[in-house]
Protein backbone atom coordinates (compact mmCIF):
# COMPACT_ATOMS: atom_id res chain seq x y z
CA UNK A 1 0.00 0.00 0.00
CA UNK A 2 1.52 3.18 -0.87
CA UNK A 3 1.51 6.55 0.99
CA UNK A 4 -0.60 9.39 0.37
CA UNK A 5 0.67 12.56 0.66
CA UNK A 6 -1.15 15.98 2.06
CA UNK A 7 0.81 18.95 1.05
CA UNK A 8 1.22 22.31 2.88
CA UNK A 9 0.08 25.30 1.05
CA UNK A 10 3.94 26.46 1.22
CA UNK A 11 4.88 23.48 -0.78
CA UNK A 12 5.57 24.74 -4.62
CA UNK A 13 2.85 23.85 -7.16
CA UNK A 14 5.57 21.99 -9.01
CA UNK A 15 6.19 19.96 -6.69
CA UNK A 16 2.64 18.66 -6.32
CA UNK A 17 2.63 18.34 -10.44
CA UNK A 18 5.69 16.39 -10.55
CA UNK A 19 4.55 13.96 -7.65
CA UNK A 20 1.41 13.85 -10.02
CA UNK A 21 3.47 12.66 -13.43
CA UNK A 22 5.06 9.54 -11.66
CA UNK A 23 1.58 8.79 -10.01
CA UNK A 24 1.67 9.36 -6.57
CA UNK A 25 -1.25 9.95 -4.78
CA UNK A 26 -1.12 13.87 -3.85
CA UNK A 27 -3.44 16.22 -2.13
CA UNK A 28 -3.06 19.77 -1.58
CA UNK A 29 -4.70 22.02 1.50
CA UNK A 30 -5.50 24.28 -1.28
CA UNK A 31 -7.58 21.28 -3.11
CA UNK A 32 -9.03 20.97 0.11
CA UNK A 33 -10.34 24.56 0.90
CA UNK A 34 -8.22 24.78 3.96
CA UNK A 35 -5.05 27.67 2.83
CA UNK A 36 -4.62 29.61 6.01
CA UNK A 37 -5.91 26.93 9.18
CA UNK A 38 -4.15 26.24 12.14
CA UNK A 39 -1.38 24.10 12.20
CA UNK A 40 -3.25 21.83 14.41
CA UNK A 41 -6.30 22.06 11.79
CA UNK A 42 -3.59 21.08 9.36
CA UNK A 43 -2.07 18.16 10.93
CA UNK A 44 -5.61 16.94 11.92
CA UNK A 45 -7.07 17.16 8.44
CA UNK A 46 -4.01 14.79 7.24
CA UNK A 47 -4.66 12.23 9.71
CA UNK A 48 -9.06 12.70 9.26
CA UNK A 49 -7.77 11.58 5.74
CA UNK A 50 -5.08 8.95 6.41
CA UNK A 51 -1.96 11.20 4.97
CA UNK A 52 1.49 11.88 5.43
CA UNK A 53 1.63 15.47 5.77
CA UNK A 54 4.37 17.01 3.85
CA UNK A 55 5.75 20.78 4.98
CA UNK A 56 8.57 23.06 5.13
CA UNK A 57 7.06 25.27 8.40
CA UNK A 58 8.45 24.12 11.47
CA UNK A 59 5.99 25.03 13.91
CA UNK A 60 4.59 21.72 12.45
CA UNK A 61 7.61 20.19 14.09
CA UNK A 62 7.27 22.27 17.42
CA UNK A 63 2.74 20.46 17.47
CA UNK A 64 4.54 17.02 16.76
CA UNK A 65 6.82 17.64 19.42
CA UNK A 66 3.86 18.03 21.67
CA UNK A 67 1.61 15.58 20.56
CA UNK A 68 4.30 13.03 21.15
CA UNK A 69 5.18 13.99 24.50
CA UNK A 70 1.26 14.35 25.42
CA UNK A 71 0.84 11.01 23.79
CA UNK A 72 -1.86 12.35 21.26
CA UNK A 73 -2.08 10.08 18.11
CA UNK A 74 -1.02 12.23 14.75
CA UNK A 75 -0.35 10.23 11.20
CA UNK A 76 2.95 11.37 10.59
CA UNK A 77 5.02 14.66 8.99
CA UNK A 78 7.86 14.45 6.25
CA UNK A 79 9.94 17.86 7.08
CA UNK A 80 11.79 19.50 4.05
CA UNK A 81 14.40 21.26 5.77
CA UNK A 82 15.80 23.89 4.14
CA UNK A 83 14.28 23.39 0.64
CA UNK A 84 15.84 26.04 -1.32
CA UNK A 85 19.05 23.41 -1.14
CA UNK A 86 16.96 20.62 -3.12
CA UNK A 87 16.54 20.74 -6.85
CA UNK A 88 12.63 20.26 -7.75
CA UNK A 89 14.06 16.77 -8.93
CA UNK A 90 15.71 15.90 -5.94
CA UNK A 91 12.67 16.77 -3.77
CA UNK A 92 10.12 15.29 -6.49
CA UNK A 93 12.43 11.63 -6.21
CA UNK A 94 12.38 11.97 -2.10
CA UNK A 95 8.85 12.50 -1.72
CA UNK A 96 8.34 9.44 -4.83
CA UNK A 97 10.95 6.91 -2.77
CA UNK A 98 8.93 7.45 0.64
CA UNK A 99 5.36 7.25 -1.19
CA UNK A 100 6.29 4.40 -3.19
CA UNK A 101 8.41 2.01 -1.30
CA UNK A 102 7.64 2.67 2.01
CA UNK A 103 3.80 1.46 4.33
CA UNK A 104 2.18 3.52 5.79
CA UNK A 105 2.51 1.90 9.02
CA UNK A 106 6.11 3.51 9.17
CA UNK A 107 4.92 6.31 10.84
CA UNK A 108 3.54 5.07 13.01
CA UNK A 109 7.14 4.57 14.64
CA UNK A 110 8.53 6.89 13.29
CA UNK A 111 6.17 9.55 13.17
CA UNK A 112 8.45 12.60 11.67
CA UNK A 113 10.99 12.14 8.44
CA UNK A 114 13.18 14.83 7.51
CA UNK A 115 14.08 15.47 3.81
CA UNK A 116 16.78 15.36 2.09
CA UNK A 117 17.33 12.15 2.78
């Protein structure tokens, strides 16, 4: 079973396009009317639709922090850090590997990946 993915609305449109050509299953918070929630909103949304939310803000880091410590179930983050260091192709192929080859039931140990990888 692959991965879905939930992208912020800070995550370039060509990213989301080029996830789209190799088939992965992509969903923006645009698409989903949400562009300017709460973080929490965010990361709740994700989980309400079983995926892996994918961001470069780290407060999202900071509410995972928390939600692990308080013991509060979340479906899982991947973390670009510092993007503007990734080549759209570089990103587009990290994003593919984890969607493709890895279950979702990865997150649930490991609830927070960090791109590049």
């Amino acid at each position: 079973m692959a991965i879905a993915l939930y992208m912020d609305e800070h995550v370039p449109e060509a990213i989301t396009n080029g996830l789209r050509m190799r088939n992965v299953d992509v969903m923006t918070v645009q698409e989903d009317i949400l562009s300017g929630e709460s973080d929490i909103t965010i990361l709740d949304r994700a989980g309400e639709l079983n995926r892996i939310l994918v961001t470069h803000d780290r407060h999202f880091l900071q509410e995972a922090s928390r939600r692990m410590e308080e013991n509060i179930h979340f479906y899982g983050i991947i973390y670009v850090d510092k993007p503007k260091y990734l080549s759209n192709r570089e990103y587009i192929d990290d994003l593919e590997l984890i969607a493709k080859a890895l279950e979702p039931i990865y997150f649930e140990e490991r609830k927070v990946e960090r791109l590049p990888l």
